[in-house]
C-alpha atoms as a PDB file:
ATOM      1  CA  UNK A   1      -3.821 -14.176  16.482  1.00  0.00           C
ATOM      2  CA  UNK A   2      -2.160 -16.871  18.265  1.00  0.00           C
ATOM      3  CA  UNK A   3      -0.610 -18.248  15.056  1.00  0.00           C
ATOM      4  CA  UNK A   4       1.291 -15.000  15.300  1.00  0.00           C
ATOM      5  CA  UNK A   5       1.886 -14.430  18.833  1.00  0.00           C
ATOM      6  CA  UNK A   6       3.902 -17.625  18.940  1.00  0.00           C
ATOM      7  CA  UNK A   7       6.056 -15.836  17.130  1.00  0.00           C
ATOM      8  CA  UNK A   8       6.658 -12.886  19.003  1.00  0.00           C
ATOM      9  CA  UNK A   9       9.351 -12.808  21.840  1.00  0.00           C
ATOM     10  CA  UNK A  10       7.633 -13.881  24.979  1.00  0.00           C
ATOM     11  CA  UNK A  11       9.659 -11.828  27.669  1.00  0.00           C
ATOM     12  CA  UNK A  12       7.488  -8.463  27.877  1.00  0.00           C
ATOM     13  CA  UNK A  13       4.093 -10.765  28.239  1.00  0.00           C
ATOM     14  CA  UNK A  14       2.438  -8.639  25.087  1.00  0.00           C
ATOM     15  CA  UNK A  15       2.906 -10.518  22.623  1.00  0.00           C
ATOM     16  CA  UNK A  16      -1.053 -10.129  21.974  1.00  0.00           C
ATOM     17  CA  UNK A  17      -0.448  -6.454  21.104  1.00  0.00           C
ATOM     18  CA  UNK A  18       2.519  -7.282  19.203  1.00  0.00           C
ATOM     19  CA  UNK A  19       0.636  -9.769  16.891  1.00  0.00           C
ATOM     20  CA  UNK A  20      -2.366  -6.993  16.562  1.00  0.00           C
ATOM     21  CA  UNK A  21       0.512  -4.514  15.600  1.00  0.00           C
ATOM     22  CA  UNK A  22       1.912  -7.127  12.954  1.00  0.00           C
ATOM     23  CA  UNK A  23      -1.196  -7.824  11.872  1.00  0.00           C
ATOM     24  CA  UNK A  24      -2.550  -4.404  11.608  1.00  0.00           C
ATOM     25  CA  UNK A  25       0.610  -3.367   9.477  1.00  0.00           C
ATOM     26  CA  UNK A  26       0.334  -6.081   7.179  1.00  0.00           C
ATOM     27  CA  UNK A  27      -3.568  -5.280   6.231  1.00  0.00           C
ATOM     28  CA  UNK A  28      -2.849  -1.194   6.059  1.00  0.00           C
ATOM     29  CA  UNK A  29       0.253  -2.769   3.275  1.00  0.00           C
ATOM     30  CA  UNK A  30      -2.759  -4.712   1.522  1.00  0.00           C
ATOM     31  CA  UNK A  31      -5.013  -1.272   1.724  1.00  0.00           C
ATOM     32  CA  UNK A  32      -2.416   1.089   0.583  1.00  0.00           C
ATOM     33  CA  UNK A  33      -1.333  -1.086  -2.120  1.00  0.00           C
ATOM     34  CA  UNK A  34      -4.702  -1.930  -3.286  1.00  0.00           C
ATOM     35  CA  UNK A  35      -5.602   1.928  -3.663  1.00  0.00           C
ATOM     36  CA  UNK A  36      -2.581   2.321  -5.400  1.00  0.00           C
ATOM     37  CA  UNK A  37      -3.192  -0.377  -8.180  1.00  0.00           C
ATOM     38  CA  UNK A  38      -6.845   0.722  -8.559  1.00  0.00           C
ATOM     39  CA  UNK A  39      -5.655   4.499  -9.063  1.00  0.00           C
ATOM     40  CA  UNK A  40      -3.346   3.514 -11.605  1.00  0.00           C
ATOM     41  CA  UNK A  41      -6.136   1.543 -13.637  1.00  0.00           C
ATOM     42  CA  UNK A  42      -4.969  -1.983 -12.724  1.00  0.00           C
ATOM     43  CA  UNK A  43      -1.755  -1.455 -14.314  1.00  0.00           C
ATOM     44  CA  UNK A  44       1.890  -3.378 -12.383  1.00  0.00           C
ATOM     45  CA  UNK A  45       1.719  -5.974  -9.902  1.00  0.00           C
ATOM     46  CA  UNK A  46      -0.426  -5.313  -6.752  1.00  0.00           C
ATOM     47  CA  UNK A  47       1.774  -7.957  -5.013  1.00  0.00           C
ATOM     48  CA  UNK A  48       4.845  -5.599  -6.225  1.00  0.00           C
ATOM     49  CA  UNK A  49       3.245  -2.631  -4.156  1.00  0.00           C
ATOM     50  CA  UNK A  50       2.741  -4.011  -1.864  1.00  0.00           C
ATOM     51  CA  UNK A  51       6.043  -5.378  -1.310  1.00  0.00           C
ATOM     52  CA  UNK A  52       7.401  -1.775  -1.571  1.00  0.00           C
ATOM     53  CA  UNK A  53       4.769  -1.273   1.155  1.00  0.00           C
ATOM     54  CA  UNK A  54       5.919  -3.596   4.083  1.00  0.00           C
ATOM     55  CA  UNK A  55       9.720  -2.161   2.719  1.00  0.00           C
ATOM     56  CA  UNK A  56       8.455   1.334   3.695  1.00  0.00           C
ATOM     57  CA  UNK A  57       7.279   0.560   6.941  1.00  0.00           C
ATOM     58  CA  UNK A  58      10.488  -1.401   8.101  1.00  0.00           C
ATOM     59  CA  UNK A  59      12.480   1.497   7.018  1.00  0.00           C
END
């Protein structure tokens, strides 16, 4: 974690929940898109889903 709570802005003094949040999101992107490939046999690029993924979550 701390290689991503140096990242995140220091004023509220959470920035370990804020990295767990980050980090959290990132790995549900990996899960979701990993389901996804493996239900559709392999086929596309996994990294592909799972760049529509992260786009999902940021809206």
């Amino acid at each position: 974690m701390p290689l991503i709570e140096t990242r995140m802005e220091a004023a509220t003094g959470n920035e370990g929940a804020k990295a767990r949040a980050v980090s959290a999101t990132a790995f549900g992107c990996l899960d979701a898109a990993s389901i996804t490939w493996v239900a559709n046999d392999g086929e596309g690029e996994i990294m592909g889903l799972y760049d529509e993924c992260l786009a999902a979550v940021r809206g």
